[in-house]
C-alpha atoms as a PDB file:
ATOM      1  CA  UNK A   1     -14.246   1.901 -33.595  1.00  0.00           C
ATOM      2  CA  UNK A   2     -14.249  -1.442 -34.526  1.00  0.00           C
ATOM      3  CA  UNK A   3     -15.176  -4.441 -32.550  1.00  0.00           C
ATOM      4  CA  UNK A   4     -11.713  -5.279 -31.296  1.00  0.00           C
ATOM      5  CA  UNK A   5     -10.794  -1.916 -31.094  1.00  0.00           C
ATOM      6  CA  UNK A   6     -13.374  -1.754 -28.566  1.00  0.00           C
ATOM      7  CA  UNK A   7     -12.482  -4.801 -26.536  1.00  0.00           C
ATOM      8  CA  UNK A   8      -8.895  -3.490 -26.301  1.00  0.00           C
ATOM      9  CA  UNK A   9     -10.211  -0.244 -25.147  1.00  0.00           C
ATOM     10  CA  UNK A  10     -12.092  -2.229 -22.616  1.00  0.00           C
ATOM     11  CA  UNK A  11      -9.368  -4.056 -21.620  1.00  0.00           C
ATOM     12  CA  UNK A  12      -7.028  -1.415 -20.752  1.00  0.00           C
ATOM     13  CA  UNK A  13      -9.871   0.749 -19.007  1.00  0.00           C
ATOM     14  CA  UNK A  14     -10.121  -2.002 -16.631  1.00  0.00           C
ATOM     15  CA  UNK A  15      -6.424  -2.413 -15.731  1.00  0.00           C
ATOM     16  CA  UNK A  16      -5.489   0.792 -15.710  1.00  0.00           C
ATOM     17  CA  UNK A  17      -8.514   1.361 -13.120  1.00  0.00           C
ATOM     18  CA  UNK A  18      -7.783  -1.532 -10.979  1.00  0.00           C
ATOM     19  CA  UNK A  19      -4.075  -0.284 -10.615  1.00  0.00           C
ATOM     20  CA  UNK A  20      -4.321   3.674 -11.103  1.00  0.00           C
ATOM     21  CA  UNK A  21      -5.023   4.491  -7.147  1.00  0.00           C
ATOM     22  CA  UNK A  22      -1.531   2.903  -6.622  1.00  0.00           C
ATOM     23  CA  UNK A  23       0.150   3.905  -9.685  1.00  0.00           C
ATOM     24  CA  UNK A  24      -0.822   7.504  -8.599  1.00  0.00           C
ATOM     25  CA  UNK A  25       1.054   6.800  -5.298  1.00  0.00           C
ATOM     26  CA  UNK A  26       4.112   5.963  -6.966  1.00  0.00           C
ATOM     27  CA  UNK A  27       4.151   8.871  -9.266  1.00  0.00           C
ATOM     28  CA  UNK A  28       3.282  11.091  -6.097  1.00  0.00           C
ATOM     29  CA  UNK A  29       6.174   9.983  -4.277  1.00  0.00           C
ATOM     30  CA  UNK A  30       8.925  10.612  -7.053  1.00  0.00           C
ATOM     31  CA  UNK A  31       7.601  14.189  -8.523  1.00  0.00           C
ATOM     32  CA  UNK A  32       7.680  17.210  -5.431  1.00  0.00           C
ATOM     33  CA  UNK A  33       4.051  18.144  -6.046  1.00  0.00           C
ATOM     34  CA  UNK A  34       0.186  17.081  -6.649  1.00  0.00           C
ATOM     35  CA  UNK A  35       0.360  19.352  -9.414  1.00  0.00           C
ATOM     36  CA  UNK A  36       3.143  17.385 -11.049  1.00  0.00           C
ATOM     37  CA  UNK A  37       1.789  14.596  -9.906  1.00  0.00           C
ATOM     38  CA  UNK A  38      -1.612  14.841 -12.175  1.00  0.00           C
ATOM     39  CA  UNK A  39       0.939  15.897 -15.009  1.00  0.00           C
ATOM     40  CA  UNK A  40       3.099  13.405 -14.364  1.00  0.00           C
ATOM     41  CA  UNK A  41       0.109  11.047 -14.435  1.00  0.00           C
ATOM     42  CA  UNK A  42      -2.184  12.338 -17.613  1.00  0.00           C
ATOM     43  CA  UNK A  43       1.319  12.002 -19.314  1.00  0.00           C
ATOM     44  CA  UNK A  44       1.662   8.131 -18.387  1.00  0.00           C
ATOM     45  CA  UNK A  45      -2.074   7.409 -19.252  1.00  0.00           C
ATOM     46  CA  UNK A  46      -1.438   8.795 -22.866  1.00  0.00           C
ATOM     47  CA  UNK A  47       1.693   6.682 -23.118  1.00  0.00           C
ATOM     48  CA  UNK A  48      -0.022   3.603 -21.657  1.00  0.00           C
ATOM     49  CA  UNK A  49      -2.816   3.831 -23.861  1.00  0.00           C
ATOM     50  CA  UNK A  50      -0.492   4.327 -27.004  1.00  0.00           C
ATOM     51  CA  UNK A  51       1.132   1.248 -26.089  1.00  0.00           C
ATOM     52  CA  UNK A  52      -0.717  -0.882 -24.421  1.00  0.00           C
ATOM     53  CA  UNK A  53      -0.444  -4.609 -25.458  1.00  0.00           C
ATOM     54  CA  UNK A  54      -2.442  -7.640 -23.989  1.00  0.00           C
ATOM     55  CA  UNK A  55       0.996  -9.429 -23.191  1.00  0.00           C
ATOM     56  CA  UNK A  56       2.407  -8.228 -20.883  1.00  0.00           C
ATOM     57  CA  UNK A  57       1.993  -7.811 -17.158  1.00  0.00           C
ATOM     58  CA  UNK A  58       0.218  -4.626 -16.275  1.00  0.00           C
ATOM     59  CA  UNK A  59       1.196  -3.442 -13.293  1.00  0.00           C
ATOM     60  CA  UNK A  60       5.232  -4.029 -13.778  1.00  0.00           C
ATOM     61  CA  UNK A  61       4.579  -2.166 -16.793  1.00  0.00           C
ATOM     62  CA  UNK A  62       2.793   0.522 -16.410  1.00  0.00           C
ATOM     63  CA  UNK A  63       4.986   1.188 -12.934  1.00  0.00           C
ATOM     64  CA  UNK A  64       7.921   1.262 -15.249  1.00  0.00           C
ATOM     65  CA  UNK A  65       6.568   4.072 -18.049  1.00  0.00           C
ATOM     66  CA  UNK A  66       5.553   5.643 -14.722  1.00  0.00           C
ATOM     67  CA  UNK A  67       8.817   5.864 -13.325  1.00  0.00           C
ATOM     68  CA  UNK A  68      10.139   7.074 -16.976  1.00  0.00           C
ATOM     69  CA  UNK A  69       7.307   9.644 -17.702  1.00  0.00           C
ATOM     70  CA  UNK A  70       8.575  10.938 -14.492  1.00  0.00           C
ATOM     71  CA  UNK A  71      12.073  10.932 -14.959  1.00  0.00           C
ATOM     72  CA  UNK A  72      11.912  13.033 -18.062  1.00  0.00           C
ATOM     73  CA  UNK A  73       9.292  15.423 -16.574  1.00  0.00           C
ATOM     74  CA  UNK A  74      12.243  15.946 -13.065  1.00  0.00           C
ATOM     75  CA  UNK A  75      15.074  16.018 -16.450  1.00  0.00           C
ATOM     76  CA  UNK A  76      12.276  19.093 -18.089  1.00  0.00           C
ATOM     77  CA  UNK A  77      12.379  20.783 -14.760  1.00  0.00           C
ATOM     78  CA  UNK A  78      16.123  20.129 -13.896  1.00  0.00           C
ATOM     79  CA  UNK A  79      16.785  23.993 -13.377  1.00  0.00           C
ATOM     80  CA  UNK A  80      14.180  24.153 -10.600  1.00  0.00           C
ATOM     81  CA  UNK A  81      16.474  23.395  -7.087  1.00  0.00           C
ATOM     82  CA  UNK A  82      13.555  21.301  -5.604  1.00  0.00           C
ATOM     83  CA  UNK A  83      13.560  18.345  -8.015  1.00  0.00           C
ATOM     84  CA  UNK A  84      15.176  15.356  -6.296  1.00  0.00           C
ATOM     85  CA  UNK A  85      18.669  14.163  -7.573  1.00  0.00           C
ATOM     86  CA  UNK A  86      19.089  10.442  -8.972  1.00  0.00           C
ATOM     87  CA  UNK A  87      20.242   8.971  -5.982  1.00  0.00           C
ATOM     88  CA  UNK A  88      16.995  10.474  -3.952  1.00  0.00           C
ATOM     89  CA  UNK A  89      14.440   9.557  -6.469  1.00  0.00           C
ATOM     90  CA  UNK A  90      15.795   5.784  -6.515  1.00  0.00           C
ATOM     91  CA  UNK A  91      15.261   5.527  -3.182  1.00  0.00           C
ATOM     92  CA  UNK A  92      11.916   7.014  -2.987  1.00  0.00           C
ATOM     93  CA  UNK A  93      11.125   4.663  -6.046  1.00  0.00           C
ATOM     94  CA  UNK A  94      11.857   2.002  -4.169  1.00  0.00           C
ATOM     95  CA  UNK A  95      10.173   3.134  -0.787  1.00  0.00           C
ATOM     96  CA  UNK A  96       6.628   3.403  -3.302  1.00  0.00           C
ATOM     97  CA  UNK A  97       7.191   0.131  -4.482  1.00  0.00           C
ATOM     98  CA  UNK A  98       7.460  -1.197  -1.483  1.00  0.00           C
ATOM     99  CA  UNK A  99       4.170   0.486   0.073  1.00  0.00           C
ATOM    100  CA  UNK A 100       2.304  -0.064  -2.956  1.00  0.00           C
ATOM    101  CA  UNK A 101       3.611  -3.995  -2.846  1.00  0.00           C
ATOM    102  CA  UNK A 102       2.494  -3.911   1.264  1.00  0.00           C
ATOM    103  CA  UNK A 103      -0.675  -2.185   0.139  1.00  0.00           C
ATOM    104  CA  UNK A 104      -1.756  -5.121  -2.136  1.00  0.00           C
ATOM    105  CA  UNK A 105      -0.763  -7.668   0.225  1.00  0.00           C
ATOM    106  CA  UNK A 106      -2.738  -5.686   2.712  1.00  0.00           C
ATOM    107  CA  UNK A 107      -5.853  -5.435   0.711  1.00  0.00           C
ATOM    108  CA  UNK A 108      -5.806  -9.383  -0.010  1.00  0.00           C
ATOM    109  CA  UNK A 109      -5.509 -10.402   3.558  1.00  0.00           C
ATOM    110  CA  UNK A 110      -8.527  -8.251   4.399  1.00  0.00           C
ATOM    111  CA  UNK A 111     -10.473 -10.032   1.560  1.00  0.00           C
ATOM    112  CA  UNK A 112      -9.701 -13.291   3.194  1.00  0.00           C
ATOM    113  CA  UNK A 113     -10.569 -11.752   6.454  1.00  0.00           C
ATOM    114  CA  UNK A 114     -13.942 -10.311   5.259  1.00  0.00           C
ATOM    115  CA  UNK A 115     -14.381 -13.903   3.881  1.00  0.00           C
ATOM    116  CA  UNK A 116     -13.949 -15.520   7.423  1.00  0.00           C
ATOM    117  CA  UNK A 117     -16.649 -13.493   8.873  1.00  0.00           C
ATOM    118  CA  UNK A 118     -19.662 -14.522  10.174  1.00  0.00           C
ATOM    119  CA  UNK A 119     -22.486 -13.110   7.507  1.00  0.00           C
ATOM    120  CA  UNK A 120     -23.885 -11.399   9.584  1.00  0.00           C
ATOM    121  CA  UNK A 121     -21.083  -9.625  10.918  1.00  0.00           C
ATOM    122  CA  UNK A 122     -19.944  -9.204   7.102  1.00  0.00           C
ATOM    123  CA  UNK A 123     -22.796  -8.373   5.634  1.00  0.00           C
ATOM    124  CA  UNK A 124     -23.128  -5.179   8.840  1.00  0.00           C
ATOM    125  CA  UNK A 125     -19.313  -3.927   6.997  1.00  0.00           C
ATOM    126  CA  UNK A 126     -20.343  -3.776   3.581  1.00  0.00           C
ATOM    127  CA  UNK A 127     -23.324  -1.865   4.311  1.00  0.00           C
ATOM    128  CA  UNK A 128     -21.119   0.522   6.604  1.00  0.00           C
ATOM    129  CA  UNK A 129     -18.554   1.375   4.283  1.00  0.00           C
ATOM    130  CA  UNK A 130     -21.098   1.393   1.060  1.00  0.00           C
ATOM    131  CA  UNK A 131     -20.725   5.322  -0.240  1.00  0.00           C
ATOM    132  CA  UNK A 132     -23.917   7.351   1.503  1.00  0.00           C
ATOM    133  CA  UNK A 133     -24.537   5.259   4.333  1.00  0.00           C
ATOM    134  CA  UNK A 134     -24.881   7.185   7.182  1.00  0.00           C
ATOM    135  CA  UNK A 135     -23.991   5.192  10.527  1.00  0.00           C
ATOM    136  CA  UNK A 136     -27.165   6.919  12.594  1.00  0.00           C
ATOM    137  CA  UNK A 137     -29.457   5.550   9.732  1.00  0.00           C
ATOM    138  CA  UNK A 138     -28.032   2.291   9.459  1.00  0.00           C
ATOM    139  CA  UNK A 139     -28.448   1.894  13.460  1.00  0.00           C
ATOM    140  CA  UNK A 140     -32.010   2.911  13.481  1.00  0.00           C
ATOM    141  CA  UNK A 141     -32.707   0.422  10.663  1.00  0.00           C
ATOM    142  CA  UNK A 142     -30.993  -2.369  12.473  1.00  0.00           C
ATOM    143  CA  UNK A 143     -33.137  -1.450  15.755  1.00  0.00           C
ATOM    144  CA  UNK A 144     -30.092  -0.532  17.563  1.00  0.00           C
ATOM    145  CA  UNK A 145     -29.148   2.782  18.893  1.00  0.00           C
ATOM    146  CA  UNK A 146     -25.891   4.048  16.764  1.00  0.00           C
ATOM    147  CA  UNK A 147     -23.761   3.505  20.422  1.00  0.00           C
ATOM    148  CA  UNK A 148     -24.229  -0.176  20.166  1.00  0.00           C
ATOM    149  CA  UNK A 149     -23.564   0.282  16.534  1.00  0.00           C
ATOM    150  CA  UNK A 150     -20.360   1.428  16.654  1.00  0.00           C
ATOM    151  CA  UNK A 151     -19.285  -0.670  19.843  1.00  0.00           C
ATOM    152  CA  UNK A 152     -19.864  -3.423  16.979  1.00  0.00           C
ATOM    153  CA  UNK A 153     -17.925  -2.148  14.373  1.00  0.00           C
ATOM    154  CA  UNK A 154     -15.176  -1.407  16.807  1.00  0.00           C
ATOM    155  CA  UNK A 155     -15.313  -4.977  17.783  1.00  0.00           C
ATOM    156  CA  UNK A 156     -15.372  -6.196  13.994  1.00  0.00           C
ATOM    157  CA  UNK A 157     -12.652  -4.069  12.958  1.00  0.00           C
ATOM    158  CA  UNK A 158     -10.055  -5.098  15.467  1.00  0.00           C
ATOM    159  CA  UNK A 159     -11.219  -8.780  14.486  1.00  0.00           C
ATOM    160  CA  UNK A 160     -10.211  -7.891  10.665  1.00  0.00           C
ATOM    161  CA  UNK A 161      -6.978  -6.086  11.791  1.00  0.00           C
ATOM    162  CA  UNK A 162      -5.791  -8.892  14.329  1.00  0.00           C
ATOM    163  CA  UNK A 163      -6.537 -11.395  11.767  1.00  0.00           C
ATOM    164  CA  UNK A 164      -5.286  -9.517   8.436  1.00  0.00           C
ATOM    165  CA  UNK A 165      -1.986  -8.960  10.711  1.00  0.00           C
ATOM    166  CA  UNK A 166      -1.771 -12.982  11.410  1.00  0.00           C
ATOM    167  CA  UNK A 167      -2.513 -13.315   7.759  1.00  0.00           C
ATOM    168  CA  UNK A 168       0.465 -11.201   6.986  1.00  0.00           C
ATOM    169  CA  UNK A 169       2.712 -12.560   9.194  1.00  0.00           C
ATOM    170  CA  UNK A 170       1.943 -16.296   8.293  1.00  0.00           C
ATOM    171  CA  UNK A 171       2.821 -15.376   4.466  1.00  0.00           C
ATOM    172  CA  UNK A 172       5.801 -13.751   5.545  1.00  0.00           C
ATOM    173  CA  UNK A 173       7.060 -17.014   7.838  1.00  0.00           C
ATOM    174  CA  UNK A 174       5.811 -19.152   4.354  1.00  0.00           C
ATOM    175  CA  UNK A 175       8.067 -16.371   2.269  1.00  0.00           C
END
């Protein structure tokens, strides 16, 4: 592979893995089952990858091969009475695009929110939700007993929701 190659590579990898939990969603809700789903998905990874160009906008994209790949798999399985008619899957399209559109806005407003922290407080929810931590560990490291532990995270998580909520609404009222 040459040097370019590579960087293309690269630069796909990294799109298609900041926007594949969503794009999964979307493809979930149009195809009946998981099993479809993952079909439905290796399918739209192969055609994303054989097409992928630097100009245009990712996610619109890729959503839109997405919403073909499955189209012609539900077209495939027509004979099956489960698949969703036209008229269904449109709707359910746009019910995923709307989630996955909340979803984003959702996981900006808690950046911001994070952001407005004290460190302190922020720097006791990264180590939380790091992968392995165990809350009982984490407690007896911070000399507190795992009660008091989670009476703070309670306390710091409906700070981040009331104030990723107000974040929401204020772009809305803005919108």
């Amino acid at each position: 592979m040459t040097a370019a190659e590579n960087d293309r590579h690269d630069r796909f990898l990294r799109l298609y893995v900041e926007h594949e939990e969503a794009l999964r969603g979307f493809v979930r809700s149009l195809v009946p089952t998981l099993e479809d789903a993952r079909e439905v998905m290796q399918q739209t990874a192969a055609v994303l990858w054989r097409k992928f160009d630097d100009s245009v906008d990712f996610r619109p994209w890729a959503f839109g091969v997405a919403k073909f790949e499955a189209l012609a798999f539900l077209r495939d399985r027509a004979r099956d009475r489960h698949v969703f008619g036209d008229e269904v899957l449109a709707l359910l399209e746009a019910d995923a695009m709307e989630a996955a559109r909340s979803s984003e806005q959702e996981e900006r407003a808690l950046e911001e929110c994070l952001q407005k922290l004290p460190a302190a407080q922020r720097e006791l929810v990264e180590t939380a939700y790091a992968p392995g931590v165990r809350m009982d560990e984490l407690a007896r490291s911070a000399g507190r007993t795992p009660m008091a532990l989670y009476k703070s995270m309670h306390r710091i998580r409906m700070t981040l929701a009331d104030c990723v909520q107000l974040t929401l609404n204020q772009k809305e009222e803005l919108a």
